[in-house]
C-alpha atoms as a PDB file:
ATOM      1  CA  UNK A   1      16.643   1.906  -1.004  1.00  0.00           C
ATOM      2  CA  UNK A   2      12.890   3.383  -0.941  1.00  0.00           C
ATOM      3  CA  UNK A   3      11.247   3.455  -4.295  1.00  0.00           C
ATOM      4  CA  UNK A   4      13.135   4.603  -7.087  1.00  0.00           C
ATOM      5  CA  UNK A   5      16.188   6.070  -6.808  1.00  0.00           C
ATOM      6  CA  UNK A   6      16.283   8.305  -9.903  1.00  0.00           C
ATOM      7  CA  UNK A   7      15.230  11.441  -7.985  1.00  0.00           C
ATOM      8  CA  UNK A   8      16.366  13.899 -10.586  1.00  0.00           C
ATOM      9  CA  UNK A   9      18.650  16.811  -9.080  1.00  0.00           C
ATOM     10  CA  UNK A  10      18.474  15.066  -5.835  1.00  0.00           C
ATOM     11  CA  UNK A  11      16.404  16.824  -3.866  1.00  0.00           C
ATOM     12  CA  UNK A  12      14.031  15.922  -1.511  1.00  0.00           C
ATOM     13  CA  UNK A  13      11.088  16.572  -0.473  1.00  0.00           C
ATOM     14  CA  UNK A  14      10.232  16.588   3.022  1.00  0.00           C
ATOM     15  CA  UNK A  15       6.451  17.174   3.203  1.00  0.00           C
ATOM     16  CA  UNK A  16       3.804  19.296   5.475  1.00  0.00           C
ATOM     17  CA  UNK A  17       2.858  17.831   9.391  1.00  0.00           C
ATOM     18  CA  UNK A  18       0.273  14.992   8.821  1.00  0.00           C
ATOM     19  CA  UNK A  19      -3.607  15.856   9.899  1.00  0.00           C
ATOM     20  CA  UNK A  20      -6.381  13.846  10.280  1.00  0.00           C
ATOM     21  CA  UNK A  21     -10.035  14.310   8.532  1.00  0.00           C
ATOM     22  CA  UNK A  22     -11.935  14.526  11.617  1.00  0.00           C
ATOM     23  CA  UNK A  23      -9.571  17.320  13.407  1.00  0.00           C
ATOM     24  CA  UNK A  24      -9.863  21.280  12.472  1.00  0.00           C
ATOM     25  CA  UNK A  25      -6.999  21.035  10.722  1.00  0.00           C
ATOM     26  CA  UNK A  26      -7.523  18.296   8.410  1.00  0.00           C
ATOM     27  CA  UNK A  27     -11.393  19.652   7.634  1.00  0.00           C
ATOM     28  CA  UNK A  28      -9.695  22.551   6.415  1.00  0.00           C
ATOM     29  CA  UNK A  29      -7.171  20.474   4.565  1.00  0.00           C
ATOM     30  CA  UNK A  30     -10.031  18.320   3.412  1.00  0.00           C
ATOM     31  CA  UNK A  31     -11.632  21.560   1.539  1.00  0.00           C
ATOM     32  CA  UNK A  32      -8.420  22.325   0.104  1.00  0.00           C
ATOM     33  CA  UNK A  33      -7.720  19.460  -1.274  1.00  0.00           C
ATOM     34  CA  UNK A  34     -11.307  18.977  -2.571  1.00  0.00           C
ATOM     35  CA  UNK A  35     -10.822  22.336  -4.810  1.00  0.00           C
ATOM     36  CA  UNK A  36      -8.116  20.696  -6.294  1.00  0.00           C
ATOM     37  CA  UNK A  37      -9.184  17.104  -6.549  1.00  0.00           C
ATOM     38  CA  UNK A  38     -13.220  17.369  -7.060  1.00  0.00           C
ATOM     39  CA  UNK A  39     -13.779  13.680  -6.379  1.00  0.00           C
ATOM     40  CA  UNK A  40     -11.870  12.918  -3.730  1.00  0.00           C
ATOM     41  CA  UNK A  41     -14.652  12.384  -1.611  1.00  0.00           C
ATOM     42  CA  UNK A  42     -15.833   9.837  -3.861  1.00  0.00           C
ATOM     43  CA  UNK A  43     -12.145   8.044  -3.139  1.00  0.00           C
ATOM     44  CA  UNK A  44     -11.978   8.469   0.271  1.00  0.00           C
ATOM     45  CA  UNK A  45     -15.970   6.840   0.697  1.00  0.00           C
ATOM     46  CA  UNK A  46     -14.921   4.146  -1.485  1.00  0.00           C
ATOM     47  CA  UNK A  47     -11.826   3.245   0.837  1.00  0.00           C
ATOM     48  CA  UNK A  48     -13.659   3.653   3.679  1.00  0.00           C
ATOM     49  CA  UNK A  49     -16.690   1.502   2.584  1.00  0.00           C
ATOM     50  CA  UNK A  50     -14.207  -1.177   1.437  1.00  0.00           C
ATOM     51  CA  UNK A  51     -12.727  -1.137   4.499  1.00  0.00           C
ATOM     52  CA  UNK A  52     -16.056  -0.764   7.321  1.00  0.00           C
ATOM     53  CA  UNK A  53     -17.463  -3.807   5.682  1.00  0.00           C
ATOM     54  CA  UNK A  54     -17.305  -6.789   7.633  1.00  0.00           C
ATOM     55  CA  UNK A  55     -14.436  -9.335   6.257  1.00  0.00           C
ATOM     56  CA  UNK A  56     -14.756 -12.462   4.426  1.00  0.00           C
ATOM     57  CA  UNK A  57     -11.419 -13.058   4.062  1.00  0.00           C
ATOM     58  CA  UNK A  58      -8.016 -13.197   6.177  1.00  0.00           C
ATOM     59  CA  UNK A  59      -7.038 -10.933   3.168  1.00  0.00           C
ATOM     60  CA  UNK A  60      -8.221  -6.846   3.116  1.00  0.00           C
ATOM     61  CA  UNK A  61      -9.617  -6.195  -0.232  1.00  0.00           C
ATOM     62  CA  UNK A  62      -6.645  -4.196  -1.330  1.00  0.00           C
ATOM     63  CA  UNK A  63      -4.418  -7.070  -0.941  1.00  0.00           C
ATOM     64  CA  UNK A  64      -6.588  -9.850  -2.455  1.00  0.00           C
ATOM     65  CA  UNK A  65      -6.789  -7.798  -5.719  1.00  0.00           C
ATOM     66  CA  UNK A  66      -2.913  -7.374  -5.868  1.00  0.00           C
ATOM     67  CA  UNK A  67      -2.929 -10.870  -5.256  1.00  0.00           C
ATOM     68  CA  UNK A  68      -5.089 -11.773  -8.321  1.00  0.00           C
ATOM     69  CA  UNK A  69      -4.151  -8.918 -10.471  1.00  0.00           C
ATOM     70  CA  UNK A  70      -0.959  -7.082  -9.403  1.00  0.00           C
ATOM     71  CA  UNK A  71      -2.907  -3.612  -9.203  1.00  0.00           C
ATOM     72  CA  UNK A  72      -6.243  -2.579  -7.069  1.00  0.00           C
ATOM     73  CA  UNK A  73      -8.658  -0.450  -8.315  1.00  0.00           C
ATOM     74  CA  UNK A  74     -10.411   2.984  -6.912  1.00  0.00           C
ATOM     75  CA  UNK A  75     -11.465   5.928  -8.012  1.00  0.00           C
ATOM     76  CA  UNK A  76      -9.775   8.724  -9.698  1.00  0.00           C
ATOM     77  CA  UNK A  77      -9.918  12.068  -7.450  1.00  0.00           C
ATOM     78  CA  UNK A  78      -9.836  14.340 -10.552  1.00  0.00           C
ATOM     79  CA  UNK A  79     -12.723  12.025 -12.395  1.00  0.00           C
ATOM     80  CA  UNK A  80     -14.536   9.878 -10.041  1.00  0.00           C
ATOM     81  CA  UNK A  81     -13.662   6.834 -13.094  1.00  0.00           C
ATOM     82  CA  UNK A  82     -12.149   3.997 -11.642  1.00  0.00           C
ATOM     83  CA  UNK A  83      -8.086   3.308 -12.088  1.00  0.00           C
ATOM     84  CA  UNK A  84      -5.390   1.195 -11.459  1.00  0.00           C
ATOM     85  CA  UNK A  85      -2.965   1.118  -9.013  1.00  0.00           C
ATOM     86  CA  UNK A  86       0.944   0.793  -9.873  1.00  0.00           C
ATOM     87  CA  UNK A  87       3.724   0.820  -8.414  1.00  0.00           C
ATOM     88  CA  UNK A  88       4.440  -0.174  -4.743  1.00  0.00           C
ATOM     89  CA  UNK A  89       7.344   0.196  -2.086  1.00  0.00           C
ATOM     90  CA  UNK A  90       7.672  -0.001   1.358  1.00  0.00           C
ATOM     91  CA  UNK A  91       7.757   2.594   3.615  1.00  0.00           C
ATOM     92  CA  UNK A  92      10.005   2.382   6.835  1.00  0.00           C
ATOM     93  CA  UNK A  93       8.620  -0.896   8.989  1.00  0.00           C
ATOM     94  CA  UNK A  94       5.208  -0.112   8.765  1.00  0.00           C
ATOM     95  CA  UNK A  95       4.078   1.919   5.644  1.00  0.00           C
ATOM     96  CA  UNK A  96       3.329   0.902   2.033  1.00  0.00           C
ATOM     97  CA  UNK A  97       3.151   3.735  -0.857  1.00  0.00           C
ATOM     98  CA  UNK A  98       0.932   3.032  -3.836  1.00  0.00           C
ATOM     99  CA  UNK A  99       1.694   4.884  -7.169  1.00  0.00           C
ATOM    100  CA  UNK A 100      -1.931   5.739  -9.089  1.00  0.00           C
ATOM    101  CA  UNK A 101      -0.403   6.457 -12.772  1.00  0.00           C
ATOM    102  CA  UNK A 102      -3.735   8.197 -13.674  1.00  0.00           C
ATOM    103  CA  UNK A 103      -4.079  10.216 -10.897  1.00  0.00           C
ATOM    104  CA  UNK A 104      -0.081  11.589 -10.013  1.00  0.00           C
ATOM    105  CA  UNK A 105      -1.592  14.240  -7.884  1.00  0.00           C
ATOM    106  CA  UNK A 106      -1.642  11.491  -4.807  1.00  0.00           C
ATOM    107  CA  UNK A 107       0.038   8.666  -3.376  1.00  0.00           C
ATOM    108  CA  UNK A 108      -2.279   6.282  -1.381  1.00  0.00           C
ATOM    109  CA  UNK A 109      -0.333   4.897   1.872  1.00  0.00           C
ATOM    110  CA  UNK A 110      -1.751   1.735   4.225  1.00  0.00           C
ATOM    111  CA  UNK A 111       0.293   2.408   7.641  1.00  0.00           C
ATOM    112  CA  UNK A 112      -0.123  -0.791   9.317  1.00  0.00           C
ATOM    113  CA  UNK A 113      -2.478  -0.720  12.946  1.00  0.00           C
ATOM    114  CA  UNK A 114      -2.917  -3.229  15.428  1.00  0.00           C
ATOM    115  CA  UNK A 115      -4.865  -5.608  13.454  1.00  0.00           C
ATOM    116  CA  UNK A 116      -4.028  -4.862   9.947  1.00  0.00           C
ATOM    117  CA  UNK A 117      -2.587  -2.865   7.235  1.00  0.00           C
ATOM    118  CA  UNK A 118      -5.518  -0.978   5.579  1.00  0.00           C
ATOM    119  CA  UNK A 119      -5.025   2.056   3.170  1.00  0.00           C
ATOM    120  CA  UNK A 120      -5.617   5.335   5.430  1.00  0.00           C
ATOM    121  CA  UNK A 121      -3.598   8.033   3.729  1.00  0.00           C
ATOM    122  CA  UNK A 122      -3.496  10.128   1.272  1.00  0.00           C
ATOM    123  CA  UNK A 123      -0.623  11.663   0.261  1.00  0.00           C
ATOM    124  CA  UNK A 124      -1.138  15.169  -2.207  1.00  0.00           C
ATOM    125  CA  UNK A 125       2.354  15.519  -4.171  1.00  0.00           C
ATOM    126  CA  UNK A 126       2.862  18.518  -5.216  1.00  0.00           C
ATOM    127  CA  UNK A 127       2.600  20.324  -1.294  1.00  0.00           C
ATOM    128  CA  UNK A 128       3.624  17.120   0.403  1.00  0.00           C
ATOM    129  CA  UNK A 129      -0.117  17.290   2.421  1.00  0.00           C
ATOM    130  CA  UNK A 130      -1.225  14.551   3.904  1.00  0.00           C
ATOM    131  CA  UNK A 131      -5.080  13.409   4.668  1.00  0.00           C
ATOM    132  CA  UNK A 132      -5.286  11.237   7.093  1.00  0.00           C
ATOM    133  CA  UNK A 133      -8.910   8.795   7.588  1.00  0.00           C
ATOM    134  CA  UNK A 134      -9.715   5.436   9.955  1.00  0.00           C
ATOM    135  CA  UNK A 135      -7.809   5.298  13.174  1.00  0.00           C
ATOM    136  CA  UNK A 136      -6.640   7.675  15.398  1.00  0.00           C
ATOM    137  CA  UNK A 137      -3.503   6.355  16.811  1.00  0.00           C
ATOM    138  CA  UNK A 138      -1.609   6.238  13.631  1.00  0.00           C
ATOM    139  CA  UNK A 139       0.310   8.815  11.450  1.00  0.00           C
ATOM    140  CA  UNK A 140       2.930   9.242   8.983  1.00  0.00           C
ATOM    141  CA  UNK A 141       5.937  10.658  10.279  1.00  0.00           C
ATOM    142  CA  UNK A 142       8.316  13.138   9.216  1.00  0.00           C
ATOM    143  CA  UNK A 143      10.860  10.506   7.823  1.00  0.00           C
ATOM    144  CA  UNK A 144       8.033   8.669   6.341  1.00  0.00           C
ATOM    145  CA  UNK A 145       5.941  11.537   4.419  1.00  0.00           C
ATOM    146  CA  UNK A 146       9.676  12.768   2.986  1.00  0.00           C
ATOM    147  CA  UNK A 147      10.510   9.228   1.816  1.00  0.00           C
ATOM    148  CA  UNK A 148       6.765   8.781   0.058  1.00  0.00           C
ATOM    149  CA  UNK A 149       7.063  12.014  -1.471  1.00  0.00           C
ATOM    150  CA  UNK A 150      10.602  10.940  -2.866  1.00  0.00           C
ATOM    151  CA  UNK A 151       9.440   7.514  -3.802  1.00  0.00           C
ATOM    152  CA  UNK A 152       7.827   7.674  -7.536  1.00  0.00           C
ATOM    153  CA  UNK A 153      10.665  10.083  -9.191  1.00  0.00           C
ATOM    154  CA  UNK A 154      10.513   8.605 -12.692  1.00  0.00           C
ATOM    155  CA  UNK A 155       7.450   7.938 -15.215  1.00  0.00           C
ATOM    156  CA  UNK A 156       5.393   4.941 -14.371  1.00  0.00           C
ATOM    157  CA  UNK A 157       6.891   1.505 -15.025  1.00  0.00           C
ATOM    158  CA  UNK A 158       4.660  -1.753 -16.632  1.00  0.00           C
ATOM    159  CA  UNK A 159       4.642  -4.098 -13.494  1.00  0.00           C
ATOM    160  CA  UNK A 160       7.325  -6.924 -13.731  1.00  0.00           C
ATOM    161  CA  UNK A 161       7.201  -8.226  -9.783  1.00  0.00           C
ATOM    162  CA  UNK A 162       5.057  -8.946  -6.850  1.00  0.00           C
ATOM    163  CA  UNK A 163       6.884  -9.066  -3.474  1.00  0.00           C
ATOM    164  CA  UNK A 164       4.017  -9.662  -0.659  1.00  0.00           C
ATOM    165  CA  UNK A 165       5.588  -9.294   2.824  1.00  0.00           C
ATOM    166  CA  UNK A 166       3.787 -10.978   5.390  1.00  0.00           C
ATOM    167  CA  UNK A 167       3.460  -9.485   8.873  1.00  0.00           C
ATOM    168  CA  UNK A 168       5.850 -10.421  11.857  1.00  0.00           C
ATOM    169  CA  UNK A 169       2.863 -11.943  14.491  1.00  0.00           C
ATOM    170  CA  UNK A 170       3.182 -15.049  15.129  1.00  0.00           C
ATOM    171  CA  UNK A 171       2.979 -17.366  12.576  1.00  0.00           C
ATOM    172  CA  UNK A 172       0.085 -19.433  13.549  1.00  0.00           C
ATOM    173  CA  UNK A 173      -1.687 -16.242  13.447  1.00  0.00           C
ATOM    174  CA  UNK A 174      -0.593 -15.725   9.169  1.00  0.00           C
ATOM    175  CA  UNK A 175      -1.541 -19.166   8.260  1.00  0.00           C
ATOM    176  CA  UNK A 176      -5.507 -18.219   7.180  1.00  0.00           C
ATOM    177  CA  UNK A 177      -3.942 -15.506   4.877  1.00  0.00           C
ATOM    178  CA  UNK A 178      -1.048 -17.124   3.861  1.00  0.00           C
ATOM    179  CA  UNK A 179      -4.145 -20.742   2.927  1.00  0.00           C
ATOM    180  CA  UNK A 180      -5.956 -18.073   1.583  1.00  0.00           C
ATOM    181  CA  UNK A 181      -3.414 -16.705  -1.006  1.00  0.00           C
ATOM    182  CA  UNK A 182      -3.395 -20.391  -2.633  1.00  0.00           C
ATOM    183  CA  UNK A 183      -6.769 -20.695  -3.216  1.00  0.00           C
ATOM    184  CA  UNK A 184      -7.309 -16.834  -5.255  1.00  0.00           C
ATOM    185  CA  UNK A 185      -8.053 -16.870  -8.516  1.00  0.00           C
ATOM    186  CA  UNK A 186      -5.099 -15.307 -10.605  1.00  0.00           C
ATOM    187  CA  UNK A 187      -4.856 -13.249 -13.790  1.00  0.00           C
ATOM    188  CA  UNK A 188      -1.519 -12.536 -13.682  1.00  0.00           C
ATOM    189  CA  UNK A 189       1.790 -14.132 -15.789  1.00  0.00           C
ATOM    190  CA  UNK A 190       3.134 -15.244 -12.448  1.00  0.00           C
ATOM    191  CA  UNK A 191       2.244 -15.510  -9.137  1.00  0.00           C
ATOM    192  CA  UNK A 192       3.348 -12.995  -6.536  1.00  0.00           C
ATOM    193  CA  UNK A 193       6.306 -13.631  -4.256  1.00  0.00           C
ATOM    194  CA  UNK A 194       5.902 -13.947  -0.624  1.00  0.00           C
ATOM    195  CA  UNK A 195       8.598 -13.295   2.239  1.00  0.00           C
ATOM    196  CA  UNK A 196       7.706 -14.491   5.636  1.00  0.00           C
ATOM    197  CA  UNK A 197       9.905 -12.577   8.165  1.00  0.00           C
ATOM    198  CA  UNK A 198      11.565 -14.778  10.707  1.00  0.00           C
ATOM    199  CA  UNK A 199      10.406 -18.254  10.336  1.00  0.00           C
ATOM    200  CA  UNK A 200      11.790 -21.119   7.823  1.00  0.00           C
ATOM    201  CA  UNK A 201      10.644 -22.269   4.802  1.00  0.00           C
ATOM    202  CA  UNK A 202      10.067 -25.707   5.897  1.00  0.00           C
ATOM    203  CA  UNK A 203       7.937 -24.717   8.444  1.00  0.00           C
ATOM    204  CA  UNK A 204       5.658 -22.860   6.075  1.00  0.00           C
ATOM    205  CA  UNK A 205       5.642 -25.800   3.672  1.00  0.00           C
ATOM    206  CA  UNK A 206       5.158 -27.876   6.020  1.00  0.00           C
ATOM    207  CA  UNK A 207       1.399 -26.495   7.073  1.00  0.00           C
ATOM    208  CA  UNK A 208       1.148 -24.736   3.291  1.00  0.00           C
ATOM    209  CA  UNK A 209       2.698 -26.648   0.783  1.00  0.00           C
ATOM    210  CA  UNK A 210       1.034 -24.545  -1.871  1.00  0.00           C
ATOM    211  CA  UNK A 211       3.502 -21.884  -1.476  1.00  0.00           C
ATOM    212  CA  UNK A 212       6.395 -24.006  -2.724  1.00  0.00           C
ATOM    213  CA  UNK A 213       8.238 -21.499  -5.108  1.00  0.00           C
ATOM    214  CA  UNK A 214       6.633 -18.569  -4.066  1.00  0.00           C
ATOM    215  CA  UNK A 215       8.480 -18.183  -1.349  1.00  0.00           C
ATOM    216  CA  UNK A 216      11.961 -15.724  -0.887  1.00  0.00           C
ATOM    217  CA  UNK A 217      13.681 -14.725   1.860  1.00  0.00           C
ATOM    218  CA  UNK A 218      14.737 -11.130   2.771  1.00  0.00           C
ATOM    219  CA  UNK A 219      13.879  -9.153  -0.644  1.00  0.00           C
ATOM    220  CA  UNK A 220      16.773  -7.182  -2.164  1.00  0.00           C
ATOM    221  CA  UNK A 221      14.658  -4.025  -2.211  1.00  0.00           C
ATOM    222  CA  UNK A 222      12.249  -2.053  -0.683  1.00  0.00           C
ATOM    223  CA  UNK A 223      10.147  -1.881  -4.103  1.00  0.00           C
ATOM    224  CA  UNK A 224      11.349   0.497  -6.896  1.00  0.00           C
ATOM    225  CA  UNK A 225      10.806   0.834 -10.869  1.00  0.00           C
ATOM    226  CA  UNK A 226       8.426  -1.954 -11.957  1.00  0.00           C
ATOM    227  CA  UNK A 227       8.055  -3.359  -8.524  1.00  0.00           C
ATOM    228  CA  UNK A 228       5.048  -4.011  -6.313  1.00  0.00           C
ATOM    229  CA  UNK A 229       6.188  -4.523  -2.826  1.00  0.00           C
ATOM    230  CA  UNK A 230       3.256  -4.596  -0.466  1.00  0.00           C
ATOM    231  CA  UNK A 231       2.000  -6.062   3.742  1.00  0.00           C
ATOM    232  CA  UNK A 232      -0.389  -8.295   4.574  1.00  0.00           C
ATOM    233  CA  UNK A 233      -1.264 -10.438   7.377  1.00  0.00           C
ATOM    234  CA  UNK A 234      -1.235  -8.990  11.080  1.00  0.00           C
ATOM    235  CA  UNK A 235       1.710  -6.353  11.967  1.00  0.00           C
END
């Protein structure tokens, strides 16, 4: 399961080849997309700014604010006003989609580097375009753009559940996140959920005892109607 399922008629979409903003091909996408979307400069500056500045926490600033609030906030493309994220799945091993209900036009993805999970995509949804910005040495695939595209069939959904997945490096390498999450402030009904791939929960209590009931193995779901299913921590 990807998202939700209730693609009315059932069929796909499949999407365009992926380009990135410094190559011919995605400056000419870029213009495109920027007759369409007049401020999505302004969205693509503030992801980038978020994301060049240097870190104070284990935690990008993406994640920390879905910690605390269950959305993130950035600005609309059509507006320039800022909005709220929604609804979340996972994409394949490495992707994340992010529903904006304010601004359907897109779908923000974070495809997971080397060192971290940042948002670097954007995703137009009516052509199946997609806008590539940070590194170079990652893309969305085929099977990845067409399961993005397909993800957010239905009409937004309030949010009912956090699932955080943490990243599969070694676990003594997930522990400042994973201290960090305990100490976040948190505006939220309930806390988010957290799976930790591959190592037991008494070893995680045993160094972070904050988690206790936070923590679930092996989520059901990839993310879906209501859901916010979302990476952090090092690939």
């Amino acid at each position: 399961m990807t998202g939700d399922s209730g693609n009315a008629g059932g069929n796909e979409r499949t999407g365009c080849p992926p380009a990135h903003i410094d190559s011919p091909e995605g400056r000419h996408l870029w213009r495109t997309l920027q007759e369409r979307m007049p401020h999505l400069g302004t969205l693509i500056r503030y992801l980038d700014q978020k994301q060049a500045s240097p870190p104070e926490s284990p935690l990008l600033w993406y994640q920390q604010e879905l910690f605390e609030r269950w959305f993130f906030r950035v600005p609309s493309p059509m507006t320039g006003r800022m909005i709220h994220s929604g609804e979340a799945c996972l994409i394949g091993d490495r992707a994340t989609a992010f529903r904006l209900p304010e601004a359907p036009q897109i779908v923000l993805i974070s495809i997971a580097d080397n060192d971290a999970c940042p948002v670097n995509t954007v995703l137009e949804t009516s052509t199946g375009a997609s806008l590539h910005f940070g590194s170079r040495t990652v893309n969305l695939t085929s099977t990845e753009t067409a399961a993005a595209l397909n993800a957010f069939t239905g009409p937004p959904q309030t949010i009912s559940r956090v699932v955080a997945i943490c990243g599969t490096a070694p676990f003594r390498t997930q522990l400042p996140a994973l201290q960090t999450i305990t100490r976040l402030r948190r505006y939220t009904p309930e806390a988010a959920q957290i799976d930790v791939p591959h190592v037991p929960p008494g070893d995680i209590l045993a160094l972070v005892p904050d988690l206790r009931n936070r923590l679930i193995k092996e989520p059901d779901a990839t993310g879906g109607q209501g859901q916010v299913m979302f990476r952090f921590g090092y690939p």
